[in-house]
PDB file of N, CA and C in Angstrom:
ATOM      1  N   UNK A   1       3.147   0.582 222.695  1.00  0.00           N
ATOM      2  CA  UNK A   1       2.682  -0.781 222.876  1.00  0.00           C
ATOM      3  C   UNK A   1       1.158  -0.786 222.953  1.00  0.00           C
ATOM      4  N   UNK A   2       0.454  -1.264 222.550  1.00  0.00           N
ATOM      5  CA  UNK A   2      -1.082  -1.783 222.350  1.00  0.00           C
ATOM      6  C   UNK A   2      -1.363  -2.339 223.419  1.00  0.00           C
ATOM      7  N   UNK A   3      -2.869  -1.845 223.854  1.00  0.00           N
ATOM      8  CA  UNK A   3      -3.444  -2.214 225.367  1.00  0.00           C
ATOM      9  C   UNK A   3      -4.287  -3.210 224.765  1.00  0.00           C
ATOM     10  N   UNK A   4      -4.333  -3.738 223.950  1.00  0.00           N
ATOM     11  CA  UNK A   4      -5.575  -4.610 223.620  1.00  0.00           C
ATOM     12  C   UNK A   4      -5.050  -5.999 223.980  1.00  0.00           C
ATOM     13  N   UNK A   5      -5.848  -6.989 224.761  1.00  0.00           N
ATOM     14  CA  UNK A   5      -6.148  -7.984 225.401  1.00  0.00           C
ATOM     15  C   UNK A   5      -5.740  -8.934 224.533  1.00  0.00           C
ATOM     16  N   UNK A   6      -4.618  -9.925 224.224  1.00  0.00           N
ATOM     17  CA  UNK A   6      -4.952 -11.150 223.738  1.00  0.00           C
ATOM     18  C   UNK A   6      -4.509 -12.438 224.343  1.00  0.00           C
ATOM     19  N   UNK A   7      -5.147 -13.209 223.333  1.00  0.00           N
ATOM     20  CA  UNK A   7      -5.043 -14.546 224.025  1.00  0.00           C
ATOM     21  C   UNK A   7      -3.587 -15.483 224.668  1.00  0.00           C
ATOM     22  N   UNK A   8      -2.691 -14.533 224.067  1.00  0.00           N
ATOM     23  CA  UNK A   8      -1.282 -15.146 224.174  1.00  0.00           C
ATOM     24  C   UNK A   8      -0.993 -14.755 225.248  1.00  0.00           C
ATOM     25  N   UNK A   9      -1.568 -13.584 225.827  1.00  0.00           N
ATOM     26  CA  UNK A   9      -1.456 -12.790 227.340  1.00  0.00           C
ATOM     27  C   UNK A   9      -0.675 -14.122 228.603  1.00  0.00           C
ATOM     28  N   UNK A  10      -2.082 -14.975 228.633  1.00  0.00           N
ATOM     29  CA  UNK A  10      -2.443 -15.897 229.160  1.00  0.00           C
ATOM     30  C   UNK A  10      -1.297 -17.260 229.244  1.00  0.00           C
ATOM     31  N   UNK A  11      -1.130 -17.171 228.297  1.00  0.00           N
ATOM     32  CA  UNK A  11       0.109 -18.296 227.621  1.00  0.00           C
ATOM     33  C   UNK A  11       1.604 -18.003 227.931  1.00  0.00           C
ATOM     34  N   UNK A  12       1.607 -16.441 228.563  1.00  0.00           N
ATOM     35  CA  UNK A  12       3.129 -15.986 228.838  1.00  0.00           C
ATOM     36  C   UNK A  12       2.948 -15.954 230.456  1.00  0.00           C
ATOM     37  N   UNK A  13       2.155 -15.972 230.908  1.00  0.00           N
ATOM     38  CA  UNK A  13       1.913 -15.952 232.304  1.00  0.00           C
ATOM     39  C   UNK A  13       2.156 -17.751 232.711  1.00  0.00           C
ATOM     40  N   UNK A  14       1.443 -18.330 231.804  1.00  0.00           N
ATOM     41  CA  UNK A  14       1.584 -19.783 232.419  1.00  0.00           C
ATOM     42  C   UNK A  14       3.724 -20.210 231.907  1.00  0.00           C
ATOM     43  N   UNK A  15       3.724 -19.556 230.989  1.00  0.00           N
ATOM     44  CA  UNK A  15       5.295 -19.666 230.894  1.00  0.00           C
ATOM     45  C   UNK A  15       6.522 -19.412 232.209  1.00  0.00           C
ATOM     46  N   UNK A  16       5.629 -18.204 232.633  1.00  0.00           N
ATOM     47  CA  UNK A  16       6.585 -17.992 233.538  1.00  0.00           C
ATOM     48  C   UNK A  16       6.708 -18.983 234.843  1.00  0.00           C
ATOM     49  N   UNK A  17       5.632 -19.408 235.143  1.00  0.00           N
ATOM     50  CA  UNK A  17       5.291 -20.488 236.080  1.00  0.00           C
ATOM     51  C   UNK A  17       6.144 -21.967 235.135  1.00  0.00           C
ATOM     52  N   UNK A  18       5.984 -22.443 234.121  1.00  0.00           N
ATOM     53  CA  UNK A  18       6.593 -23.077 233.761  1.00  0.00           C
ATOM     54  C   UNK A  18       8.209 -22.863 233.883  1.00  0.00           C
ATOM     55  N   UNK A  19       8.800 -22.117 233.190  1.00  0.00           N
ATOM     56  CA  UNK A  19       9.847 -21.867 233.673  1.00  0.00           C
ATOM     57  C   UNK A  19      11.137 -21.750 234.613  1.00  0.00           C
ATOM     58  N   UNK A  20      10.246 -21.534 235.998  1.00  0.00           N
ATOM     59  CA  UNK A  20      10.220 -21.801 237.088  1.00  0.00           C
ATOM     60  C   UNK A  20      10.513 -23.166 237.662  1.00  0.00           C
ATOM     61  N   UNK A  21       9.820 -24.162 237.181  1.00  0.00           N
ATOM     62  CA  UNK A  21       9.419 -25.882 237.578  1.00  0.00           C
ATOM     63  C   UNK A  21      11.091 -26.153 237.046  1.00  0.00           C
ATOM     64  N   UNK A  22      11.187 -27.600 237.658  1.00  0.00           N
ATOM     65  CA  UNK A  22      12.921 -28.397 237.116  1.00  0.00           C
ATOM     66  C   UNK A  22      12.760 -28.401 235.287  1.00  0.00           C
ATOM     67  N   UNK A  23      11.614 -28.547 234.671  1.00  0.00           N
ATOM     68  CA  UNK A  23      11.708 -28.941 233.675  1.00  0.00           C
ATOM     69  C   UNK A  23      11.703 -27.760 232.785  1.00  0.00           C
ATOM     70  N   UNK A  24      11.358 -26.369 233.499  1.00  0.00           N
ATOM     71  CA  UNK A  24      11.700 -25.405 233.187  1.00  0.00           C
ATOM     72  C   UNK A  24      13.106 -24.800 233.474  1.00  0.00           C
ATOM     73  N   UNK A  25      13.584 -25.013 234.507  1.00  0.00           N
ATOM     74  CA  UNK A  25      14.847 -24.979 234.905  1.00  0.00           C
ATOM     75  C   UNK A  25      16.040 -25.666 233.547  1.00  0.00           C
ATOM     76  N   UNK A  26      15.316 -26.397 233.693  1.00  0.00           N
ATOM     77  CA  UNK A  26      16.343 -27.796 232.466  1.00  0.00           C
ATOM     78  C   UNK A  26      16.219 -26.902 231.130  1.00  0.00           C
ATOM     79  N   UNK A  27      15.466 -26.143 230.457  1.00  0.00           N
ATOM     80  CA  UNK A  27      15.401 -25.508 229.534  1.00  0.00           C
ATOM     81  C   UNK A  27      16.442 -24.606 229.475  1.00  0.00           C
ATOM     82  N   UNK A  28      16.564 -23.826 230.724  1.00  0.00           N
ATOM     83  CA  UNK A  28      16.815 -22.799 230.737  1.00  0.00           C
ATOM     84  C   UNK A  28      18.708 -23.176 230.488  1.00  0.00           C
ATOM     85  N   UNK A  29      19.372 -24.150 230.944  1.00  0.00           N
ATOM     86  CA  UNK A  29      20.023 -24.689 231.096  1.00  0.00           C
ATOM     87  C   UNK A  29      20.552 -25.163 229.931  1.00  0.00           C
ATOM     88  N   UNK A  30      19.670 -25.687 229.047  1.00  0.00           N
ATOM     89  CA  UNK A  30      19.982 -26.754 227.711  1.00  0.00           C
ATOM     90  C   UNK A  30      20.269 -25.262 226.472  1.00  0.00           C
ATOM     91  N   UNK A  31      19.030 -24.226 226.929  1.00  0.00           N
ATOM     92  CA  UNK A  31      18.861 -23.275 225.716  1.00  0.00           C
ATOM     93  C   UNK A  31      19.969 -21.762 225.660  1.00  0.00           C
ATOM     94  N   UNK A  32      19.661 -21.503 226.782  1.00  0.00           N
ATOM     95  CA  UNK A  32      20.386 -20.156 226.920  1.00  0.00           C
ATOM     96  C   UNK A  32      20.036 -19.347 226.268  1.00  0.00           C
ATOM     97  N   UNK A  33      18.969 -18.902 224.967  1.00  0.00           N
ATOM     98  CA  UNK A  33      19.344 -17.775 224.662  1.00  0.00           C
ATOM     99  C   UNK A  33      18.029 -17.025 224.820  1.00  0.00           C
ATOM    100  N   UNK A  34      18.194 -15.866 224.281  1.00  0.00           N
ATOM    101  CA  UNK A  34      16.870 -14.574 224.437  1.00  0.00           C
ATOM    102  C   UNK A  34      16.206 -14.537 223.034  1.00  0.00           C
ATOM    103  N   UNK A  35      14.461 -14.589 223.491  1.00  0.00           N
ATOM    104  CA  UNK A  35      13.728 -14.415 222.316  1.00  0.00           C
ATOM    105  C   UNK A  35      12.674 -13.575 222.576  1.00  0.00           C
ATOM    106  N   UNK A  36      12.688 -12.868 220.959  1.00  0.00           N
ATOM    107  CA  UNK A  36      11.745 -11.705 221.348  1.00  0.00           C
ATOM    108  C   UNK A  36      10.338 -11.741 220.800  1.00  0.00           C
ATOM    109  N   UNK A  37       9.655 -11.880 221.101  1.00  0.00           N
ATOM    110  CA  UNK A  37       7.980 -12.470 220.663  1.00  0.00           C
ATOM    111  C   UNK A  37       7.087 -11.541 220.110  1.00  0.00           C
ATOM    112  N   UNK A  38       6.939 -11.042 218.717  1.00  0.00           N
ATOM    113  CA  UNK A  38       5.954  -9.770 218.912  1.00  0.00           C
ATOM    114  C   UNK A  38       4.484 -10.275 218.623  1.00  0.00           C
ATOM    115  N   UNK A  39       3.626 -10.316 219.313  1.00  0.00           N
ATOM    116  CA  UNK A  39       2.129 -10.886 219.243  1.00  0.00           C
ATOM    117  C   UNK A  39       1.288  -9.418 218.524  1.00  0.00           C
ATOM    118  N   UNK A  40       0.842  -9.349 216.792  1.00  0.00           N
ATOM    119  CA  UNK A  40       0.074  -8.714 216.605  1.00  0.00           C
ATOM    120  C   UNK A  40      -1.778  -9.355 216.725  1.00  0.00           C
ATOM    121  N   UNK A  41      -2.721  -8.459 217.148  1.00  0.00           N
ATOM    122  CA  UNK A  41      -4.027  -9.151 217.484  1.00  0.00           C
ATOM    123  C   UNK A  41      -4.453  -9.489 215.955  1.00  0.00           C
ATOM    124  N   UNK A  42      -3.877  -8.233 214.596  1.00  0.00           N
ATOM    125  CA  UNK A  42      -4.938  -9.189 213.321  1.00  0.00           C
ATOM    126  C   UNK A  42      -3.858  -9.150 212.308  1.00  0.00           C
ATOM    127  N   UNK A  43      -2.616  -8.403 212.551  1.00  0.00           N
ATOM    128  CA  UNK A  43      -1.724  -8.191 211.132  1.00  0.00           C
ATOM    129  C   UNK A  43      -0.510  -7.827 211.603  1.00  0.00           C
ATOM    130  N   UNK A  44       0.485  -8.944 211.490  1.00  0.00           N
ATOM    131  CA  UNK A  44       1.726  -8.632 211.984  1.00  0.00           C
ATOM    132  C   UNK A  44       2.150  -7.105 211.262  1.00  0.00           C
ATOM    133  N   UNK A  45       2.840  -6.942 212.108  1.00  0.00           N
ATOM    134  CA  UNK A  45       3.363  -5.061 212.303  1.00  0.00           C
ATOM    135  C   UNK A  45       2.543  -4.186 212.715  1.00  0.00           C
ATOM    136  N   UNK A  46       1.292  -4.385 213.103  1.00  0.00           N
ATOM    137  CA  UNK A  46       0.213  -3.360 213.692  1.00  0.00           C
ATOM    138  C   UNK A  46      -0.078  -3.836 215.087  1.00  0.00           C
ATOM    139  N   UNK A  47      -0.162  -2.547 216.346  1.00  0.00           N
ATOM    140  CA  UNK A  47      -0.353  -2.866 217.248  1.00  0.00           C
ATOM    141  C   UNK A  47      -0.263  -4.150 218.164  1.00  0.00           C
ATOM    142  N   UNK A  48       1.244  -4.724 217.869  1.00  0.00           N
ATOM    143  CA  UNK A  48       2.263  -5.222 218.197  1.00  0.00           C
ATOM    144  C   UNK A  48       2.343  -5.142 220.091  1.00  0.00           C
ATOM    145  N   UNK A  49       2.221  -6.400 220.293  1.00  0.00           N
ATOM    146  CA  UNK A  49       2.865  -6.496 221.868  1.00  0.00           C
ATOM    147  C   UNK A  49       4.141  -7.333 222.006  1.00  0.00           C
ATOM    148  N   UNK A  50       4.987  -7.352 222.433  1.00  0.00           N
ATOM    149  CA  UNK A  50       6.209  -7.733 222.196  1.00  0.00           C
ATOM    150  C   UNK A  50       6.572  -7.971 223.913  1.00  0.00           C
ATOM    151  N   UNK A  51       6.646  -9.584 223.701  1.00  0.00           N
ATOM    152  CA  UNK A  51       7.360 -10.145 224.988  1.00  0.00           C
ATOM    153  C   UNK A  51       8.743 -10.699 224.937  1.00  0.00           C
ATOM    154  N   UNK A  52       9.480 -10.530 225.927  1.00  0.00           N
ATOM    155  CA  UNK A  52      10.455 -11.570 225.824  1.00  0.00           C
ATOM    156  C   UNK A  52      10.495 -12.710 227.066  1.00  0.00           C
ATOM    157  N   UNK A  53      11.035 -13.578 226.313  1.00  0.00           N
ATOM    158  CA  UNK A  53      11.117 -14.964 226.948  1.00  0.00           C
ATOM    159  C   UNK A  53      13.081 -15.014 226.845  1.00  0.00           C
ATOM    160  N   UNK A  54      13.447 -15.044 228.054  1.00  0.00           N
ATOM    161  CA  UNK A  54      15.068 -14.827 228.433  1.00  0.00           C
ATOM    162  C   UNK A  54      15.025 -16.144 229.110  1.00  0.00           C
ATOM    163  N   UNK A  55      15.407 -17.246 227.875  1.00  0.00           N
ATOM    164  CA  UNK A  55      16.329 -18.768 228.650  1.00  0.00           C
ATOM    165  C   UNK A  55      17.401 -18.846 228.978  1.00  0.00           C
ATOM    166  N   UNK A  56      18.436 -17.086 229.630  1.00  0.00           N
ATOM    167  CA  UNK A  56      19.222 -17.118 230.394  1.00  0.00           C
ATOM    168  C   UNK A  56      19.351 -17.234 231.406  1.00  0.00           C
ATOM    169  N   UNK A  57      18.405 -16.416 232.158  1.00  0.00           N
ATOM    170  CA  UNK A  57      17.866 -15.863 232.831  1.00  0.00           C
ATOM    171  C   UNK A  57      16.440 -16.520 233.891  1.00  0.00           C
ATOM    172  N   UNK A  58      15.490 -17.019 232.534  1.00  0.00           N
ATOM    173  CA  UNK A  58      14.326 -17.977 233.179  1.00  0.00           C
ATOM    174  C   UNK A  58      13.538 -16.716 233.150  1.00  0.00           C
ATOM    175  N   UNK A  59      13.568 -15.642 232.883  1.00  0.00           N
ATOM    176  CA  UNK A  59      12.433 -14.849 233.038  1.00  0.00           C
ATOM    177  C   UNK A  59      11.310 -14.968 231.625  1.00  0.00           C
ATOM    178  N   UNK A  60      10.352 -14.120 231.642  1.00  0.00           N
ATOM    179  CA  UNK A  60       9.395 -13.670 230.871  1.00  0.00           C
ATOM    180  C   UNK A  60       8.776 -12.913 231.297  1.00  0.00           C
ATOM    181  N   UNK A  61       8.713 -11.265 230.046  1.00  0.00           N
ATOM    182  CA  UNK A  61       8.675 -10.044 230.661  1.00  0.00           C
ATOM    183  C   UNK A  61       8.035  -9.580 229.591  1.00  0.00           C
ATOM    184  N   UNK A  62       6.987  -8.642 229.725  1.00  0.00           N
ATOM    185  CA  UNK A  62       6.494  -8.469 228.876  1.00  0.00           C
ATOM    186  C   UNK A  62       7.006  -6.511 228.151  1.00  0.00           C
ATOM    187  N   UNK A  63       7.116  -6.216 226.753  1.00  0.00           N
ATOM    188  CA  UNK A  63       8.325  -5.103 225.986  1.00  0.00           C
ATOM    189  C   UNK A  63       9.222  -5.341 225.416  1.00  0.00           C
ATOM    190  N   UNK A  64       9.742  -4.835 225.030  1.00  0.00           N
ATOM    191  CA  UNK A  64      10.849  -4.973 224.003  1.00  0.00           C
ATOM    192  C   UNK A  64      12.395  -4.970 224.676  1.00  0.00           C
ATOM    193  N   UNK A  65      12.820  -5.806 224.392  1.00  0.00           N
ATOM    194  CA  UNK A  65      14.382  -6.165 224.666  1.00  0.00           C
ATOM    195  C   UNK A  65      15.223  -5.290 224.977  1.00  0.00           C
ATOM    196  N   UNK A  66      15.803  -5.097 226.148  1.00  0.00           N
ATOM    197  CA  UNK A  66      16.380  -3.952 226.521  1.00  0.00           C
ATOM    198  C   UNK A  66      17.954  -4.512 226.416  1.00  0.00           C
ATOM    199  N   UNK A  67      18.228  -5.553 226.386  1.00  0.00           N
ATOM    200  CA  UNK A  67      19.956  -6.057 227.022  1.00  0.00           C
ATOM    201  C   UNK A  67      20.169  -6.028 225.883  1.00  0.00           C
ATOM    202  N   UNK A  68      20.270  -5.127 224.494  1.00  0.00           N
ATOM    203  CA  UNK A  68      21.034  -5.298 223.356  1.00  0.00           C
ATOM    204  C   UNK A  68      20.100  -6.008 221.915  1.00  0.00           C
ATOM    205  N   UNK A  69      20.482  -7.260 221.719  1.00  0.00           N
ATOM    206  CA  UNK A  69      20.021  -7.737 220.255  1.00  0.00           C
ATOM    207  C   UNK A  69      19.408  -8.809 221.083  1.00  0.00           C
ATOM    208  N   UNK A  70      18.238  -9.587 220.937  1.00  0.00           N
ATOM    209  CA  UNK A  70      17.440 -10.706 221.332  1.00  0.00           C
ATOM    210  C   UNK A  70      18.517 -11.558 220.129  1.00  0.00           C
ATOM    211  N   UNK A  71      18.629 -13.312 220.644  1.00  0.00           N
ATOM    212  CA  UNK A  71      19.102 -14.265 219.525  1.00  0.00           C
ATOM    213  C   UNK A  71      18.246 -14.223 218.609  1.00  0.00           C
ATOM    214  N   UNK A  72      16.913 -13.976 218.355  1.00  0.00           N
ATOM    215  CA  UNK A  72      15.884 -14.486 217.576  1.00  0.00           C
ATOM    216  C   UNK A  72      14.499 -13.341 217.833  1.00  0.00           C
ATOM    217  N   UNK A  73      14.145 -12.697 216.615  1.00  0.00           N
ATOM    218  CA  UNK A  73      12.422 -12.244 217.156  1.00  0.00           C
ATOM    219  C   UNK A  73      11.560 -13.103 216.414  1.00  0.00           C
ATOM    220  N   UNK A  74      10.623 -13.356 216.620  1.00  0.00           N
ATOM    221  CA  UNK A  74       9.299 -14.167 215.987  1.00  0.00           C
ATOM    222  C   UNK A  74       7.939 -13.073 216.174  1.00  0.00           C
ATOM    223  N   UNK A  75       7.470 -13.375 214.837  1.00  0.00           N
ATOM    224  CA  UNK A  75       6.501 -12.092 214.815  1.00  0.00           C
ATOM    225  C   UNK A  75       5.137 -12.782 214.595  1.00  0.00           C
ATOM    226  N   UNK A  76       3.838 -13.058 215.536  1.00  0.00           N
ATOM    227  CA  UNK A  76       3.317 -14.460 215.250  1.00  0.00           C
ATOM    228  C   UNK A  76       1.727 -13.037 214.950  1.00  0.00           C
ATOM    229  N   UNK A  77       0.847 -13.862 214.725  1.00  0.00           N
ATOM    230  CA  UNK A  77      -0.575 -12.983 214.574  1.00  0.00           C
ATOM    231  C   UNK A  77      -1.285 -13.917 216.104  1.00  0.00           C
ATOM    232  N   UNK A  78      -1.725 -13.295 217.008  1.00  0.00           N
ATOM    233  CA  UNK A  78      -2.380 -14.025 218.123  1.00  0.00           C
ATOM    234  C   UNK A  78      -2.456 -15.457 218.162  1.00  0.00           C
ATOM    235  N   UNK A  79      -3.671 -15.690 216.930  1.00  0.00           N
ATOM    236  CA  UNK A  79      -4.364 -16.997 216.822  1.00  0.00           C
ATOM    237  C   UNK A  79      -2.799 -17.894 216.673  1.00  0.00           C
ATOM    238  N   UNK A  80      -2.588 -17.287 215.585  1.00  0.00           N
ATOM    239  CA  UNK A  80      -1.027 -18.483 215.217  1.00  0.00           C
ATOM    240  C   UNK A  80       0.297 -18.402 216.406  1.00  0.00           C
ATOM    241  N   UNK A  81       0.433 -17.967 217.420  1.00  0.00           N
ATOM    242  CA  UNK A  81       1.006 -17.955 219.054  1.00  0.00           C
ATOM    243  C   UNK A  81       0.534 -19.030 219.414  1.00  0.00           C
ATOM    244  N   UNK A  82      -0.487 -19.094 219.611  1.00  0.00           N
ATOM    245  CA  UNK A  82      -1.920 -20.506 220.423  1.00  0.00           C
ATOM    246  C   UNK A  82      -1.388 -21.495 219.624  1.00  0.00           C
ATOM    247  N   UNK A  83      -1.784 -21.767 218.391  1.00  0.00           N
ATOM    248  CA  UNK A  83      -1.440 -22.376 217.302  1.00  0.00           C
ATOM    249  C   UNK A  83       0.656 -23.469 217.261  1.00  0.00           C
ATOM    250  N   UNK A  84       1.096 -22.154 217.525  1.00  0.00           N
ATOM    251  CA  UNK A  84       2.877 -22.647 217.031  1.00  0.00           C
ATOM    252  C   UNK A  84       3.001 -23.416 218.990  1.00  0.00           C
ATOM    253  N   UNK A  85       2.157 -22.421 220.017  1.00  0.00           N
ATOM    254  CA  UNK A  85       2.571 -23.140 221.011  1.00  0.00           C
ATOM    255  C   UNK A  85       1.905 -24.639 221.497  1.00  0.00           C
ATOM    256  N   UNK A  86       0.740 -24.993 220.646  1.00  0.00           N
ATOM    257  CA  UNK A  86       0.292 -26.514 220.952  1.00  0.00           C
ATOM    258  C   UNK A  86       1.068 -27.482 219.774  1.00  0.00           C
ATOM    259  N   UNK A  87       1.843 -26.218 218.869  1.00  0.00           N
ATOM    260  CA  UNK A  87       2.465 -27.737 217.947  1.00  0.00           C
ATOM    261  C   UNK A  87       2.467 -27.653 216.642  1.00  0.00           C
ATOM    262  N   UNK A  88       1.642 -26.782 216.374  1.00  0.00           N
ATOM    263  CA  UNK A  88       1.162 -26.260 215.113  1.00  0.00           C
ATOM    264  C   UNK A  88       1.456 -24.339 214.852  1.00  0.00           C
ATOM    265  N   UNK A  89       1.167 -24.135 213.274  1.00  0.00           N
ATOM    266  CA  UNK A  89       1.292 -23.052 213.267  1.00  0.00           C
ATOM    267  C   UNK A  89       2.062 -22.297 212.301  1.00  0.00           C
ATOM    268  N   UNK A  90       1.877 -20.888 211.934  1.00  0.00           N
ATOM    269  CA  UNK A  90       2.995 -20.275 211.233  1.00  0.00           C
ATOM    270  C   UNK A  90       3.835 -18.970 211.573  1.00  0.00           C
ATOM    271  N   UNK A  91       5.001 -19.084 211.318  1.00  0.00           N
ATOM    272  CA  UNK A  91       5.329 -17.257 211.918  1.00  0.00           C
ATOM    273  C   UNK A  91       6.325 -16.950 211.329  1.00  0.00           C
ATOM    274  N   UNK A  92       6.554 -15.766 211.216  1.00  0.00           N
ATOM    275  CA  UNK A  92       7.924 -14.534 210.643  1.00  0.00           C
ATOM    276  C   UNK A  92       9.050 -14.687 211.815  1.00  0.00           C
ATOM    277  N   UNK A  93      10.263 -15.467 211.452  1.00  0.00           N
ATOM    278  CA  UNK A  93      11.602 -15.601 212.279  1.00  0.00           C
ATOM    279  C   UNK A  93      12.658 -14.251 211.478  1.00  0.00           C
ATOM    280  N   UNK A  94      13.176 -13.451 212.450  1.00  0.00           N
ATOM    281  CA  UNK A  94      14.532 -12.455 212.072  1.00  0.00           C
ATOM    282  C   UNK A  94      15.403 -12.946 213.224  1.00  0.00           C
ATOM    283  N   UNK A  95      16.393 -12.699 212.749  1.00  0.00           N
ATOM    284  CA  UNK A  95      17.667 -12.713 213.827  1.00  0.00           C
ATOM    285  C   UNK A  95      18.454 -14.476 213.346  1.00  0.00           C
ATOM    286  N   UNK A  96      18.647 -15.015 213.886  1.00  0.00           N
ATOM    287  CA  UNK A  96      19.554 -15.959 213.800  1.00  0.00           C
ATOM    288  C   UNK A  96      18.933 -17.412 213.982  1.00  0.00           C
ATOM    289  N   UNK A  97      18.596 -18.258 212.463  1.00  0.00           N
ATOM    290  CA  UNK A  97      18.282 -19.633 212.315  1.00  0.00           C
ATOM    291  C   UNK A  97      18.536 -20.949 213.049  1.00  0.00           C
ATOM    292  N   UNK A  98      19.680 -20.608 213.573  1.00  0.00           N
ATOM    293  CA  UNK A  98      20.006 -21.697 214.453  1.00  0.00           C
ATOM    294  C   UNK A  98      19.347 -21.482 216.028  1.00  0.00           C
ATOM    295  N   UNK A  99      19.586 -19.969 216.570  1.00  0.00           N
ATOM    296  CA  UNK A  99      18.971 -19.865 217.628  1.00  0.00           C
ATOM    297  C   UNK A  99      17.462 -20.002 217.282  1.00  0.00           C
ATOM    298  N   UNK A 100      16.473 -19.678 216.227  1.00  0.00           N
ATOM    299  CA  UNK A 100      15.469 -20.007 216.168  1.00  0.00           C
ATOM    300  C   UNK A 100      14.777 -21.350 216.032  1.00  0.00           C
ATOM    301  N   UNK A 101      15.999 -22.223 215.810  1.00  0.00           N
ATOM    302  CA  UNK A 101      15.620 -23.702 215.602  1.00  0.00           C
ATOM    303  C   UNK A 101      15.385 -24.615 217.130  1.00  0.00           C
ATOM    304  N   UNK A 102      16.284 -23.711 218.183  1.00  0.00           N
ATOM    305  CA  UNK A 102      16.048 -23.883 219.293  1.00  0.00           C
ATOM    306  C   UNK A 102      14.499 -23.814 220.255  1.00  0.00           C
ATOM    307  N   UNK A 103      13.621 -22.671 219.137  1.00  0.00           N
ATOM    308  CA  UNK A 103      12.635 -22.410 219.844  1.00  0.00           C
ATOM    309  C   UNK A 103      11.661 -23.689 219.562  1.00  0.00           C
ATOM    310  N   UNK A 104      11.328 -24.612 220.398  1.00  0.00           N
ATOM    311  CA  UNK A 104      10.258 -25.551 220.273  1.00  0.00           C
ATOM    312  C   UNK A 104       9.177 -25.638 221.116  1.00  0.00           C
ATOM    313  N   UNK A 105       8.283 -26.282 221.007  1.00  0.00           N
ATOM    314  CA  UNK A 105       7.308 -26.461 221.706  1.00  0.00           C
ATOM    315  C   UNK A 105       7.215 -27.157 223.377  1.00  0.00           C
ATOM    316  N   UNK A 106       8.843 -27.547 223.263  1.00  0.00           N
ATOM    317  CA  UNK A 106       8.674 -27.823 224.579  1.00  0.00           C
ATOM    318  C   UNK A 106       9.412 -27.108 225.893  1.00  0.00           C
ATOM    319  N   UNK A 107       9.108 -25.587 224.806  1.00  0.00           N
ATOM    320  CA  UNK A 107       9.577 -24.607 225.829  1.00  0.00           C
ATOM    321  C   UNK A 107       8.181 -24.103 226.719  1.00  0.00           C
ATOM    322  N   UNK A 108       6.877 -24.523 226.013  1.00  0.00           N
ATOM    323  CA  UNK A 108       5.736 -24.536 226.636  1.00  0.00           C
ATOM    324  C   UNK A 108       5.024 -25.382 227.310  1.00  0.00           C
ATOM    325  N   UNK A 109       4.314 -24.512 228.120  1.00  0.00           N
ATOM    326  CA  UNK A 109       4.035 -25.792 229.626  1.00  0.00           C
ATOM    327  C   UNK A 109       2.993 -26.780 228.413  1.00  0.00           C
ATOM    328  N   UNK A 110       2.820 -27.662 228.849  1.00  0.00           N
ATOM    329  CA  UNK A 110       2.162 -29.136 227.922  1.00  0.00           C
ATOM    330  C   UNK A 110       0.585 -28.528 227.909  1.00  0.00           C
ATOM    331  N   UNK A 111      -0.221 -28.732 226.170  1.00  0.00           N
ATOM    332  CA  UNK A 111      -1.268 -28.797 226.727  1.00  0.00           C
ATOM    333  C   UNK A 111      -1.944 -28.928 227.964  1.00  0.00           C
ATOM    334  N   UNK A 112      -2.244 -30.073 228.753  1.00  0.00           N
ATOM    335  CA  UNK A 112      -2.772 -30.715 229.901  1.00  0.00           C
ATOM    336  C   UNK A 112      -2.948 -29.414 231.071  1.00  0.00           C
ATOM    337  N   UNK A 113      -1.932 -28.735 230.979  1.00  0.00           N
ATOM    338  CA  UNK A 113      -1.490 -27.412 232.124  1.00  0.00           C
ATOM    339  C   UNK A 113      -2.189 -26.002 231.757  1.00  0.00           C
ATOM    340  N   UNK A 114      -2.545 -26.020 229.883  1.00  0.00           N
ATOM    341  CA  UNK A 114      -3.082 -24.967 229.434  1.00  0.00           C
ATOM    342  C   UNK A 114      -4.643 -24.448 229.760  1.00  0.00           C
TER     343      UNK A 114
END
């Protein structure tokens, strides 16, 4: 796993605090499933940090998926993380379309909180 600093760091920390709140609670509730996040800093597949976000659970942990198969990985480049989580954006989905259709933006705490 890559020690290098990025900006999405920041954005999984305020998740987990989100998460936490009723309206994070309510997610966790509506979504159920596990996604696996790999944040490269300039070129997806290189020095790769890989979080997961578990809407079984309510956690967010930062490594690679230990309970088996994640529903969904998303493989984003830093900038486009920032980007897909205010609303915008592009990224590489594997694993399963429907669970990835689940992933939206209002699994992230609202601008205003960022």
């Amino acid at each position: 796993m890559a020690t290098t600093e990025l900006k999405s760091d920041n954005l999984f920390e305020m998740m987990k605090i989100h998460l936490a709140s009723d309206a994070g609670k309510e997610l966790i509730k509506n979504i159920g499933l596990v996604y696996q996040i790999n944040i490269a800093p300039k070129k997806i597949g290189f020095d790769e940090v890989s979080y997961i976000v578990d809407l079984k659970k309510g956690e967010v942990t930062k490594g690679k998926y230990e309970g088996g198969k994640p529903d969904a990985t998303f493989s984003f480049m830093d900038d486009d993380f920032i980007k897909v989580a205010t609303g915008k954006g592009a990224m590489k989905i594997k694993g399963s379309l429907s669970a990835a259709q689940k992933f939206t933006p209002d699994i992230f705490p609202k601008p205003a909180k960022m």
